[in-house]
C-alpha atoms as a PDB file:
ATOM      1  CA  UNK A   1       1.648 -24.775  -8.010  1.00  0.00           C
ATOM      2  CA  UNK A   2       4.540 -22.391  -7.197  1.00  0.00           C
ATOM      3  CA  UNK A   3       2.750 -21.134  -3.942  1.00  0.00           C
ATOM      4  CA  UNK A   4       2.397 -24.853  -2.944  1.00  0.00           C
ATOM      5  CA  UNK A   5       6.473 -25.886  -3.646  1.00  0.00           C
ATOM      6  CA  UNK A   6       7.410 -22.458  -1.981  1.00  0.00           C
ATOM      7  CA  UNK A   7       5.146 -23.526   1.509  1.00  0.00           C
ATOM      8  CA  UNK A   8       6.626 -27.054   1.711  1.00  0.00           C
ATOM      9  CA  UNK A   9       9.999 -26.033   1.137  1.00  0.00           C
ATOM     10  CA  UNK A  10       9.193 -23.292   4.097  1.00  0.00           C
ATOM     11  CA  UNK A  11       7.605 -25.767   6.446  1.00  0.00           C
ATOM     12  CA  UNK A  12      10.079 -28.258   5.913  1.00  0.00           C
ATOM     13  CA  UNK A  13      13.285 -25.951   6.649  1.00  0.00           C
ATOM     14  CA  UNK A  14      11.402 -24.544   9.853  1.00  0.00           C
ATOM     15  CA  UNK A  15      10.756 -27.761  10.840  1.00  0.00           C
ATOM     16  CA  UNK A  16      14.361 -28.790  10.344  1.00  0.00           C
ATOM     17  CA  UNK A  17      15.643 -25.461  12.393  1.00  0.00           C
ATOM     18  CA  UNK A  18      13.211 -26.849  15.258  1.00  0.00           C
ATOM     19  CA  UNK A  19      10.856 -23.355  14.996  1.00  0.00           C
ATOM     20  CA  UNK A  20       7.112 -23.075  15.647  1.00  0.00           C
ATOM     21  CA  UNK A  21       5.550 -20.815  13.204  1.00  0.00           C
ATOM     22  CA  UNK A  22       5.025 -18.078  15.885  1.00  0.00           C
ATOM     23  CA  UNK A  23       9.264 -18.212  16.177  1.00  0.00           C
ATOM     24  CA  UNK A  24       9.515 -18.054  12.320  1.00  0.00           C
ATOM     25  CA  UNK A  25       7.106 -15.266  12.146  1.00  0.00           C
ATOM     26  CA  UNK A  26       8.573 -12.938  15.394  1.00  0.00           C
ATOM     27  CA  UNK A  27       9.625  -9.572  13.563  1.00  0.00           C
ATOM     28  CA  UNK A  28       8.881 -10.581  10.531  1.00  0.00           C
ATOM     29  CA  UNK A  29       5.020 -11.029   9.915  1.00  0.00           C
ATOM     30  CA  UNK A  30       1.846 -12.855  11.378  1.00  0.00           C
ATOM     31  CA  UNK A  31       1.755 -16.253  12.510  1.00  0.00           C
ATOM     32  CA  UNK A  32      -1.593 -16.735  10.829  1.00  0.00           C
ATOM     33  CA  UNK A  33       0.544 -15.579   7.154  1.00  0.00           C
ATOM     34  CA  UNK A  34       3.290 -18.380   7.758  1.00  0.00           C
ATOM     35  CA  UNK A  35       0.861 -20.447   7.830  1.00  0.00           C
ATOM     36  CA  UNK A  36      -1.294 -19.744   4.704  1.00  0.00           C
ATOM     37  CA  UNK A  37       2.549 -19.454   3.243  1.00  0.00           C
ATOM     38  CA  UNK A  38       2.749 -23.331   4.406  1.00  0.00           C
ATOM     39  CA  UNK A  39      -0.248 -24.081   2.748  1.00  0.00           C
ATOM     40  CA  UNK A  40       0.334 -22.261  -0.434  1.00  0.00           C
ATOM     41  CA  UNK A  41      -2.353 -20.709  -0.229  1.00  0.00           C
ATOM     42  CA  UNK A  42      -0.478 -17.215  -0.042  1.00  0.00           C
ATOM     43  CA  UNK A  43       3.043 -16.104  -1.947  1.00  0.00           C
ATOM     44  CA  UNK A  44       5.026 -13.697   0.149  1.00  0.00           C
ATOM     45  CA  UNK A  45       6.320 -10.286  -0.907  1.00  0.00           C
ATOM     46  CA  UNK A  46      10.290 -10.524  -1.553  1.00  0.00           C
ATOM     47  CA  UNK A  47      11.135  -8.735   1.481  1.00  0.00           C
ATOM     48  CA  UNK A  48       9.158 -10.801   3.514  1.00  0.00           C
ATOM     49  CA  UNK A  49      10.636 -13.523   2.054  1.00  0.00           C
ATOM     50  CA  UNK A  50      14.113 -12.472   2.475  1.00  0.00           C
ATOM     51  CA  UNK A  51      13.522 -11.818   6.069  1.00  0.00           C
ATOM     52  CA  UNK A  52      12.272 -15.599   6.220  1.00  0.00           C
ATOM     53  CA  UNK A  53      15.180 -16.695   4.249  1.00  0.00           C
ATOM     54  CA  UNK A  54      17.588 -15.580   6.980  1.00  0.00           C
ATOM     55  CA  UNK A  55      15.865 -16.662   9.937  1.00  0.00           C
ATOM     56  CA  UNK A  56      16.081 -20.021   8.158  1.00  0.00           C
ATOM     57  CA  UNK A  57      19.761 -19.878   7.270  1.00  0.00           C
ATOM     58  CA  UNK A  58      19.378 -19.723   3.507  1.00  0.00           C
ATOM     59  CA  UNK A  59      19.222 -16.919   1.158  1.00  0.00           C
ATOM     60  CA  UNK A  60      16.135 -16.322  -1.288  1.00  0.00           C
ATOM     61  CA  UNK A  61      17.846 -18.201  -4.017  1.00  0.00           C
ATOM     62  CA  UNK A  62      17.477 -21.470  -2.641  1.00  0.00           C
ATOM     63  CA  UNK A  63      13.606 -21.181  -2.667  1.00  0.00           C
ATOM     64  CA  UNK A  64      13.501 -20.706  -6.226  1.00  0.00           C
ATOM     65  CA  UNK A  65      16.427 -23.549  -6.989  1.00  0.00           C
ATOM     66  CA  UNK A  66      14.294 -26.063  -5.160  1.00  0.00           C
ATOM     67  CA  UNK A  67      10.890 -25.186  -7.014  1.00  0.00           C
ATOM     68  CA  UNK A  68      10.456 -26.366 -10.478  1.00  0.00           C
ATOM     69  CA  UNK A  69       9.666 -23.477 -11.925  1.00  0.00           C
ATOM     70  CA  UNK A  70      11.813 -21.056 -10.527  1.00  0.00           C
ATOM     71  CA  UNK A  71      10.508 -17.395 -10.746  1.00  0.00           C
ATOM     72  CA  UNK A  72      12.441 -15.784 -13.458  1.00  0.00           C
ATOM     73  CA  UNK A  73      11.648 -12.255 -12.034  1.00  0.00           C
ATOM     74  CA  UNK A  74      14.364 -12.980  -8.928  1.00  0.00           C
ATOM     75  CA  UNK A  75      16.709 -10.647  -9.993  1.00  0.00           C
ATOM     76  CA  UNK A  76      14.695  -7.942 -10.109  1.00  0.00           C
ATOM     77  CA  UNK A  77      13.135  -8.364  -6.840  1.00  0.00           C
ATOM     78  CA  UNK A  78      16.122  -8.830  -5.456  1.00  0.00           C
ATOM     79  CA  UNK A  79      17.559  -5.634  -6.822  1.00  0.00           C
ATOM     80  CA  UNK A  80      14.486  -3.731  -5.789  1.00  0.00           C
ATOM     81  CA  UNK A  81      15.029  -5.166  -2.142  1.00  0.00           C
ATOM     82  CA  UNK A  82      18.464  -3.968  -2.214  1.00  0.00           C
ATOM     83  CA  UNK A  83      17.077  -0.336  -3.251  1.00  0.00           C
ATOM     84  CA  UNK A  84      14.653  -0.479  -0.762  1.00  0.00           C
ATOM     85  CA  UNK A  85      17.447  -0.973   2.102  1.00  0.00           C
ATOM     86  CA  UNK A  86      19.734   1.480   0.701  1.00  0.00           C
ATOM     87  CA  UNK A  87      16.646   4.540   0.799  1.00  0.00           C
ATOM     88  CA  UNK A  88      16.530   2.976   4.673  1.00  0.00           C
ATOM     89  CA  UNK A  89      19.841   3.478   5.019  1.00  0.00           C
ATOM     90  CA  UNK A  90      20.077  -0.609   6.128  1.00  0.00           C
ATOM     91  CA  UNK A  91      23.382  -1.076   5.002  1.00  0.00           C
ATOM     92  CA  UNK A  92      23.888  -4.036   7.178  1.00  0.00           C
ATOM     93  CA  UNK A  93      21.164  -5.322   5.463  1.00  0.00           C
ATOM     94  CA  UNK A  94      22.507  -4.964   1.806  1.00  0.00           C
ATOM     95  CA  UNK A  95      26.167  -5.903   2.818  1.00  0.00           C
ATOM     96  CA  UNK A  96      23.848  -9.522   3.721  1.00  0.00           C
ATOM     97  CA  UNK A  97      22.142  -9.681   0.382  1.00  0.00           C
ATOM     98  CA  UNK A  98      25.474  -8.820  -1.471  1.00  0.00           C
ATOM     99  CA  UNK A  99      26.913 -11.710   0.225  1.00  0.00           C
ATOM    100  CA  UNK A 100      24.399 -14.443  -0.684  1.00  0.00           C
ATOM    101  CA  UNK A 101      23.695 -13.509  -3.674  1.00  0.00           C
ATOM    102  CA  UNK A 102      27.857 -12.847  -5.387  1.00  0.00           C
ATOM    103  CA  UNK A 103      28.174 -16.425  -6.675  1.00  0.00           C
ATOM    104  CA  UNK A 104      24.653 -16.889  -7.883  1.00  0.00           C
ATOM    105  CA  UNK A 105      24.785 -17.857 -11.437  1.00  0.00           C
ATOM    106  CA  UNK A 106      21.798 -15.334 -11.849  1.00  0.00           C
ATOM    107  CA  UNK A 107      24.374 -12.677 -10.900  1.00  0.00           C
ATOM    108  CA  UNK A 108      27.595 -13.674 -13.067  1.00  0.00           C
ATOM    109  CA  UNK A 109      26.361 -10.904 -16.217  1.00  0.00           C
ATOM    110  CA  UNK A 110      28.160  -7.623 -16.433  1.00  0.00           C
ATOM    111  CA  UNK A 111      24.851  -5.532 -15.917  1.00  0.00           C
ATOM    112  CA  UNK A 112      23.949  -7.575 -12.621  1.00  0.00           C
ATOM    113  CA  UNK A 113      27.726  -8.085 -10.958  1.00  0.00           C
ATOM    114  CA  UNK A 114      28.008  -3.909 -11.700  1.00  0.00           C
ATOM    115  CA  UNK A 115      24.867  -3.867  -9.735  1.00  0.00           C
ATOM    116  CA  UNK A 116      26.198  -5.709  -6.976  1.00  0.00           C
ATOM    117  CA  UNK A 117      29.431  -4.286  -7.117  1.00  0.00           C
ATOM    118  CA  UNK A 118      27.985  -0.677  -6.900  1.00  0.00           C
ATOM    119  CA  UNK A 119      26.478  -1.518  -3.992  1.00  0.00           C
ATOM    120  CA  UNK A 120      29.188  -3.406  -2.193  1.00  0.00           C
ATOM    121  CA  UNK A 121      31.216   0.017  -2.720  1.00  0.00           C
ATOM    122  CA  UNK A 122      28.027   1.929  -0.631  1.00  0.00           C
ATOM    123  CA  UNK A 123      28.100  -0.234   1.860  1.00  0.00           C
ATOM    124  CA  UNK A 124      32.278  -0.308   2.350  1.00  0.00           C
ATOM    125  CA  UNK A 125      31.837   3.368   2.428  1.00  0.00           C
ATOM    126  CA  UNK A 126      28.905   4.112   5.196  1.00  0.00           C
ATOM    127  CA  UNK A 127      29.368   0.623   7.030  1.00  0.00           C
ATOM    128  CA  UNK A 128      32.942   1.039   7.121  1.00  0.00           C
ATOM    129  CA  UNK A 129      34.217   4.370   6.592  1.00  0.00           C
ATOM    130  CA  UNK A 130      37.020   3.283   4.285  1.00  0.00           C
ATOM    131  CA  UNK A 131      36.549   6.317   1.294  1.00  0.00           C
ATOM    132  CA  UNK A 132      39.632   5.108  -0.656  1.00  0.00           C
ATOM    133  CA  UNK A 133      38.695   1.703  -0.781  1.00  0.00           C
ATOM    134  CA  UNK A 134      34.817   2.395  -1.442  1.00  0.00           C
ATOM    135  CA  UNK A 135      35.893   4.328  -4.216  1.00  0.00           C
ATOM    136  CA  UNK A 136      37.861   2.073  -5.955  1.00  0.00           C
ATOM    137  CA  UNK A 137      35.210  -0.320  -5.943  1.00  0.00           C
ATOM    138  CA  UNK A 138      32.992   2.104  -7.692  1.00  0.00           C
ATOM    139  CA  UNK A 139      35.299   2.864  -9.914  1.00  0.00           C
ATOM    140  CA  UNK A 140      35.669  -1.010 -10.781  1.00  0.00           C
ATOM    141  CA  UNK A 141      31.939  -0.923 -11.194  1.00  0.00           C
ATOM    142  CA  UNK A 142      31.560   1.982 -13.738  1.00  0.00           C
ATOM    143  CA  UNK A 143      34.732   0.096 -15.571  1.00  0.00           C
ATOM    144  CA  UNK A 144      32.403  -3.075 -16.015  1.00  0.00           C
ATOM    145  CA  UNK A 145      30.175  -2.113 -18.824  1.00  0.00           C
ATOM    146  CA  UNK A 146      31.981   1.340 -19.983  1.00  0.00           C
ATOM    147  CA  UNK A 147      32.490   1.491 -23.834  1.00  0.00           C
ATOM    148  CA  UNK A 148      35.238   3.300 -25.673  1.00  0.00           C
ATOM    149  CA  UNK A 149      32.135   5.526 -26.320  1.00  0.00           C
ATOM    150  CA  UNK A 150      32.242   8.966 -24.608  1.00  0.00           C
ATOM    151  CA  UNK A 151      28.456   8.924 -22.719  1.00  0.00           C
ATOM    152  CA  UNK A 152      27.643   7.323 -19.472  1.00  0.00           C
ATOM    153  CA  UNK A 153      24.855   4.847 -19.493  1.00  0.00           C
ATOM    154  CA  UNK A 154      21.897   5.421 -16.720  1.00  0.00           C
ATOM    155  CA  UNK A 155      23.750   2.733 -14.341  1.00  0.00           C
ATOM    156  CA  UNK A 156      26.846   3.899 -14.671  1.00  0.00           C
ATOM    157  CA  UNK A 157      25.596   8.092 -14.232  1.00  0.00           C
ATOM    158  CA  UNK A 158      24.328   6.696 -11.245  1.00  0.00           C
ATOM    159  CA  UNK A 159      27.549   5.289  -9.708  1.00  0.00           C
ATOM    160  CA  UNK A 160      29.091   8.185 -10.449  1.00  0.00           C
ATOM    161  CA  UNK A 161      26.163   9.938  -8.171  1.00  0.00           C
ATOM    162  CA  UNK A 162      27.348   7.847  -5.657  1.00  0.00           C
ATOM    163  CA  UNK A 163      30.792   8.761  -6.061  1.00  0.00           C
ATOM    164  CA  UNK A 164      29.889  12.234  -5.870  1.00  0.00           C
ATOM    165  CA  UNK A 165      27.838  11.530  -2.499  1.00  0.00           C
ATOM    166  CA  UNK A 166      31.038   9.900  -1.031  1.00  0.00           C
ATOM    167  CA  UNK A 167      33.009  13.372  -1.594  1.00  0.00           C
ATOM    168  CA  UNK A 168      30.459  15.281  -0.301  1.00  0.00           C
ATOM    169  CA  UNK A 169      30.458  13.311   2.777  1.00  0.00           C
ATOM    170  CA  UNK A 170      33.771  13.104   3.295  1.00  0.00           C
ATOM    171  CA  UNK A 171      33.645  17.380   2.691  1.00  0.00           C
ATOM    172  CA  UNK A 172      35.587  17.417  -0.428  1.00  0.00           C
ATOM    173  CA  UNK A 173      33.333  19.395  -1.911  1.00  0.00           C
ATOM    174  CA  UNK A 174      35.049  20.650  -5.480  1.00  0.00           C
ATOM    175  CA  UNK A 175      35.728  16.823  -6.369  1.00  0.00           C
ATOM    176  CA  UNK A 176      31.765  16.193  -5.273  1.00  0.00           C
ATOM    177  CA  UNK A 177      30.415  19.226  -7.535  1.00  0.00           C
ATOM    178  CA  UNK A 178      32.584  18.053  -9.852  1.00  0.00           C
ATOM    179  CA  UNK A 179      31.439  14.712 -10.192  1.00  0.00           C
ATOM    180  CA  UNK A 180      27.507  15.566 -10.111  1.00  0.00           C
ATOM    181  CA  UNK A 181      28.011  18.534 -12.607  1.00  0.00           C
ATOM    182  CA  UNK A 182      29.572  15.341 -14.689  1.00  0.00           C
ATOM    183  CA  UNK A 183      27.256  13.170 -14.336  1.00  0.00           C
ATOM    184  CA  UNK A 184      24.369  15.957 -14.965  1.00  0.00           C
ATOM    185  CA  UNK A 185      26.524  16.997 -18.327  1.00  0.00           C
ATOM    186  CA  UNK A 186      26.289  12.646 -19.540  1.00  0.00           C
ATOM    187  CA  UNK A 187      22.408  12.787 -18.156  1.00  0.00           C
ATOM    188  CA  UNK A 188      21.859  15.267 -20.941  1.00  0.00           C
ATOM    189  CA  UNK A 189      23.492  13.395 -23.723  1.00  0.00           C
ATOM    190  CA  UNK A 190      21.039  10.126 -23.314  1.00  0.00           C
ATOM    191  CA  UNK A 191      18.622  10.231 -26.212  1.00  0.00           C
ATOM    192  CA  UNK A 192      15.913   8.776 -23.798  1.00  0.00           C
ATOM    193  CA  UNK A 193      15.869   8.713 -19.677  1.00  0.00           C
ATOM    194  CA  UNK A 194      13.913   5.393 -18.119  1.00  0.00           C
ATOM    195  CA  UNK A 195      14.037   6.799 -14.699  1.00  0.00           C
ATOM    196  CA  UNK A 196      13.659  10.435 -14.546  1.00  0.00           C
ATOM    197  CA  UNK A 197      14.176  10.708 -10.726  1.00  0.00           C
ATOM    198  CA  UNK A 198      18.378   9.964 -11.536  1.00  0.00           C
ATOM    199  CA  UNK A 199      18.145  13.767 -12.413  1.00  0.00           C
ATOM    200  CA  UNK A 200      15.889  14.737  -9.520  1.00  0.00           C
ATOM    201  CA  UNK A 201      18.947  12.984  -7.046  1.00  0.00           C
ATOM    202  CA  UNK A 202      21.402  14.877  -9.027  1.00  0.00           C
ATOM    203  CA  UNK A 203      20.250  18.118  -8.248  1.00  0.00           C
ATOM    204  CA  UNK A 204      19.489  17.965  -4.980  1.00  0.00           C
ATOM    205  CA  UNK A 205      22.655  16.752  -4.070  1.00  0.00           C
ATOM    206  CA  UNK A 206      24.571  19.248  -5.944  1.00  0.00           C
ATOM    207  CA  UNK A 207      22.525  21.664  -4.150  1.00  0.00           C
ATOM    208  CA  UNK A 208      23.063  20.396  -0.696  1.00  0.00           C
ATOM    209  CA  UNK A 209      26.831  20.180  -1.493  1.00  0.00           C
ATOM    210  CA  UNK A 210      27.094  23.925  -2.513  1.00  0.00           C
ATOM    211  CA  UNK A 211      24.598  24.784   0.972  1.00  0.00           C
ATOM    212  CA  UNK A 212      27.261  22.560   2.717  1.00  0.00           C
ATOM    213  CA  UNK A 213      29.971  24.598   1.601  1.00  0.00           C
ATOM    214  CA  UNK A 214      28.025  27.856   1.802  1.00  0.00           C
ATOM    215  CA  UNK A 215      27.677  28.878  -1.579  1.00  0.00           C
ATOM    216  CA  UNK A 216      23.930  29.307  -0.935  1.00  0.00           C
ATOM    217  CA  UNK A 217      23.168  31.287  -4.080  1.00  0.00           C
ATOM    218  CA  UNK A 218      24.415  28.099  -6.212  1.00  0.00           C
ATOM    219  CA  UNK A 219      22.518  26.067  -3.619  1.00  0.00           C
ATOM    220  CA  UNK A 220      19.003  27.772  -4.569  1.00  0.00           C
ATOM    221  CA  UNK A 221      19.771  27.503  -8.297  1.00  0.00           C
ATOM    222  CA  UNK A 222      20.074  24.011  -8.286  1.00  0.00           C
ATOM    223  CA  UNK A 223      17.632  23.191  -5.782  1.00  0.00           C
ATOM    224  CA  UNK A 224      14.678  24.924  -7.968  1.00  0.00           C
ATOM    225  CA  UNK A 225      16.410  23.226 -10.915  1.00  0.00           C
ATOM    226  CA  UNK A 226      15.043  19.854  -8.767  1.00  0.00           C
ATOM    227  CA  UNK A 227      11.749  21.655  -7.792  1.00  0.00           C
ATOM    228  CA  UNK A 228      10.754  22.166 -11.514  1.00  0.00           C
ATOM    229  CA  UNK A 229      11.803  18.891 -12.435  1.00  0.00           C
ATOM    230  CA  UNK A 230      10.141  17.338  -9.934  1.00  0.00           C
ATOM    231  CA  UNK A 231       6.745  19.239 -11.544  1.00  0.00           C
ATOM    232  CA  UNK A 232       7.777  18.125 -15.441  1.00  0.00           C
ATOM    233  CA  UNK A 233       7.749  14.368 -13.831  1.00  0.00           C
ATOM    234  CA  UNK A 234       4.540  15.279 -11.453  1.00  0.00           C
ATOM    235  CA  UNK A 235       6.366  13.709  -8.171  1.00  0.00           C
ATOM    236  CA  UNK A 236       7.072  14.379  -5.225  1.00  0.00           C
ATOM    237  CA  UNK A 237      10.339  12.113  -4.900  1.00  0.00           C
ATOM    238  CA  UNK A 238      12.726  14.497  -2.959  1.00  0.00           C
ATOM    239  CA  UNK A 239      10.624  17.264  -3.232  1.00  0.00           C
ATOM    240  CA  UNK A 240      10.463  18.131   0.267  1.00  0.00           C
ATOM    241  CA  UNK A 241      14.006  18.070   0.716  1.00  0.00           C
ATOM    242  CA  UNK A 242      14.745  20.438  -2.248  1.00  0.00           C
ATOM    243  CA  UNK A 243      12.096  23.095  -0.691  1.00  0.00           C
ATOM    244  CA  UNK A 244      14.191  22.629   2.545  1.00  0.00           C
ATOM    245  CA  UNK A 245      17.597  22.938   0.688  1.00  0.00           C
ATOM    246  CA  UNK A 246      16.057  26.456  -0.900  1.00  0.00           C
ATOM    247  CA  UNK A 247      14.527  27.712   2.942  1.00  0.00           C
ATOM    248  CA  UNK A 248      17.772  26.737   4.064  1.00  0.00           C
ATOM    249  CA  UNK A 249      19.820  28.295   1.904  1.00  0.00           C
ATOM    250  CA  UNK A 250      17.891  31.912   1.530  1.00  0.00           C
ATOM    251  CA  UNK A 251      17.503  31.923   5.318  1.00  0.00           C
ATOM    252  CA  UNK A 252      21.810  32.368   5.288  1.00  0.00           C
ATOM    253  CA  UNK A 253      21.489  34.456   2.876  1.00  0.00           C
ATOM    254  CA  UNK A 254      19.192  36.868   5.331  1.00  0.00           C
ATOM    255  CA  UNK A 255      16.134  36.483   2.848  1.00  0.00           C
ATOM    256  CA  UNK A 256      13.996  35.339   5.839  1.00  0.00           C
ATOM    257  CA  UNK A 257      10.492  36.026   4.520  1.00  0.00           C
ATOM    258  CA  UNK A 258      11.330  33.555   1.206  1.00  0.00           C
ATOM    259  CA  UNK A 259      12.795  31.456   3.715  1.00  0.00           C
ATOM    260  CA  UNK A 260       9.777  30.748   5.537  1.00  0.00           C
ATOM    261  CA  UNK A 261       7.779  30.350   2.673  1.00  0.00           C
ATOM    262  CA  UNK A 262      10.057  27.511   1.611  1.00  0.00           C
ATOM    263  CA  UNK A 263       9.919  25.575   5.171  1.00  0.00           C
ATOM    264  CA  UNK A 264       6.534  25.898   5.097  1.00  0.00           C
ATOM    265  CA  UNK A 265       6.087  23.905   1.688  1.00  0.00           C
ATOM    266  CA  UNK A 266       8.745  21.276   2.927  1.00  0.00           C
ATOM    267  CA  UNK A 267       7.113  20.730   5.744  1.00  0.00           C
ATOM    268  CA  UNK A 268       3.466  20.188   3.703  1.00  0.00           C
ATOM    269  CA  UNK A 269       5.321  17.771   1.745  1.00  0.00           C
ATOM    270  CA  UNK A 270       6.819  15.995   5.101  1.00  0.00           C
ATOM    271  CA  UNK A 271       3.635  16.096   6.572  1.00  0.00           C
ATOM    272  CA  UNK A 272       1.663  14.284   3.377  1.00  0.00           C
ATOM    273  CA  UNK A 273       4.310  11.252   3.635  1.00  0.00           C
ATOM    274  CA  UNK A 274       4.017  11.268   7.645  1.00  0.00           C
ATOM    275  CA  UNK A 275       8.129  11.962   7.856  1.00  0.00           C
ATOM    276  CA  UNK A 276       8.044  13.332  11.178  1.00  0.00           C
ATOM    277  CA  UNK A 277      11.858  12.777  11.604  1.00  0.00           C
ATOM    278  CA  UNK A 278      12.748  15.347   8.669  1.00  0.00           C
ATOM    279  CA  UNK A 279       9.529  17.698   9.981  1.00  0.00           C
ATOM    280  CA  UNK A 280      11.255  18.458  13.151  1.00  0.00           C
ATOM    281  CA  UNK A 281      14.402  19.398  10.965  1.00  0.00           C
ATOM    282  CA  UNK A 282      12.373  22.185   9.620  1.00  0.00           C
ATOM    283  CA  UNK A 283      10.693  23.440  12.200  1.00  0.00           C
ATOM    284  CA  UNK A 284      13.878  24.216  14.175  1.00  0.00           C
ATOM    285  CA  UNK A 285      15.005  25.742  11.476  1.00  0.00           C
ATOM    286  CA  UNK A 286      11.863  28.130  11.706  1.00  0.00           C
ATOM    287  CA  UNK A 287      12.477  28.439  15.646  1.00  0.00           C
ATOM    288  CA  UNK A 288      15.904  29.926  14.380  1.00  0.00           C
ATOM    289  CA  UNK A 289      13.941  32.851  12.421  1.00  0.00           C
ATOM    290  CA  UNK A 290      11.465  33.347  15.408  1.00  0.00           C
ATOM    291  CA  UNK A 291       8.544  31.742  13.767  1.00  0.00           C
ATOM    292  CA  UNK A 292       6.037  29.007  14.783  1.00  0.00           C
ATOM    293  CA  UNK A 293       3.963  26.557  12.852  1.00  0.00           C
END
């Protein structure tokens, strides 16, 4: 029933922007999928539908207001979208969804306007440049749900990641150690972790902010800190990067033999998830150290 509410609701707004299916699909999918979408016979993925929601000139929310039984798993997909862009680096993107989605009723708790909020200061920051200003929104969105208590909820350890991230980028690299040793030290305190890959972030970027500021030997420590947690949670989620982080870091330090080593398993774990970009990386690193793959 939902599938067949969705496809009318689809068909009748393309119809109203005067769009074949072929011009609603361009970018975005097949022509063949809008149509089974029409027909109900298929429900679309949320990014898909997002995508479709803004060629139309509506956001996602309006889908779901106009159906009569509205999904009640929106939110989530819509946060998980926003994710998605962010790992992309589509901050256009999320500034969009931020946007549409402020004034939804769905979005008024303190959890999901933190969420929000947290992300509007990420996207002030790399869309815009503007550090002061991005960090005063973050700060506004660790204020939202912070107790009198003295521990840091998972959210609100991760904003202050992000704040962290923002120092490092903009080189101020005692206030970025700072912050991740900080949010590391409130990481330990939770009784319980949901997602262990908030410590896996952690580490590696307190590791690539000590290689940034050439204290290698902190750099390494850190960075195999992330390597062995990556094993305890058996994933790969930044692996790669922490390997390159430890080549990196013992190829400044002269310890070229280690180095390699480490390059070499970065660039297996590059090669397994087909990251070509961040494979080249590496292997001009080894050029550097007179070595070929």
């Amino acid at each position: 029933m939902q599938q067949k509410q969705l496809g009318h609701i689809i068909r009748e707004l393309r119809q109203l922007a005067g769009l074949s299916q072929q011009e609603l699909a361009e970018g975005i999918c097949s022509q063949a999928q809008i149509s089974k979408l029409e027909k109900g016979t298929e429900f679309p993925y949320s990014n898909t539908l997002y995508e479709i929601s803004r060629r139309l000139g509506v956001d996602m929310n309006y889908f779901f207001e106009n159906m009569n039984t509205p999904r009640l798993d929106y939110v989530d997909e819509v946060k998980g979208l926003i994710r998605r862009y962010v790992r992309q680096r589509d901050y256009e993107s999320v500034a969009f969804m931020i946007e549409k989605e402020k004034t939804s009723p769905l979005f008024q708790t303190p959890s999901n306007k933190q969420f929000l909020i947290w992300h509007e200061g990420i996207c002030t920051y790399y869309l815009y440049k503007q550090k002061e200003d991005a960090l005063k929104i973050l700060q506004h969105a660790l204020e939202i749900t912070q107790t009198r208590e003295h521990y840091y909820k998972e959210r609100e350890i991760e904003i202050l990641t992000s704040m962290a991230i923002v120092y490092d980028e903009e080189n101020e690299y005692e206030h970025a150690i700072a912050s991740f040793k900080k949010a590391l030290q409130h990481l330990s305190q939770l009784p319980q972790i949901k997602d262990p890959q908030i410590k896996v972030r952690i580490l590696y970027g307190v590791s690539r902010t000590y290689g940034r500021s050439g204290n290698y030997q902190e750099a390494i420590q850190f960075a195999l800190k992330g390597v062995k947690q990556c094993v305890s949670n058996e994933s790969m989620y930044l692996l790669g990067e922490l390997y390159y982080m430890v080549g990196y870091s013992m190829a400044q330090l002269k310890r070229e033999k280690e180095a390699v080593d480490y390059f070499k398993k970065a660039i297996l774990i590059f090669d397994l998830s087909s990251n070509k970009q961040l494979i080249n990386i590496v292997k001009r690193e080894l050029e550097k150290l007179s070595i070929e793959i």
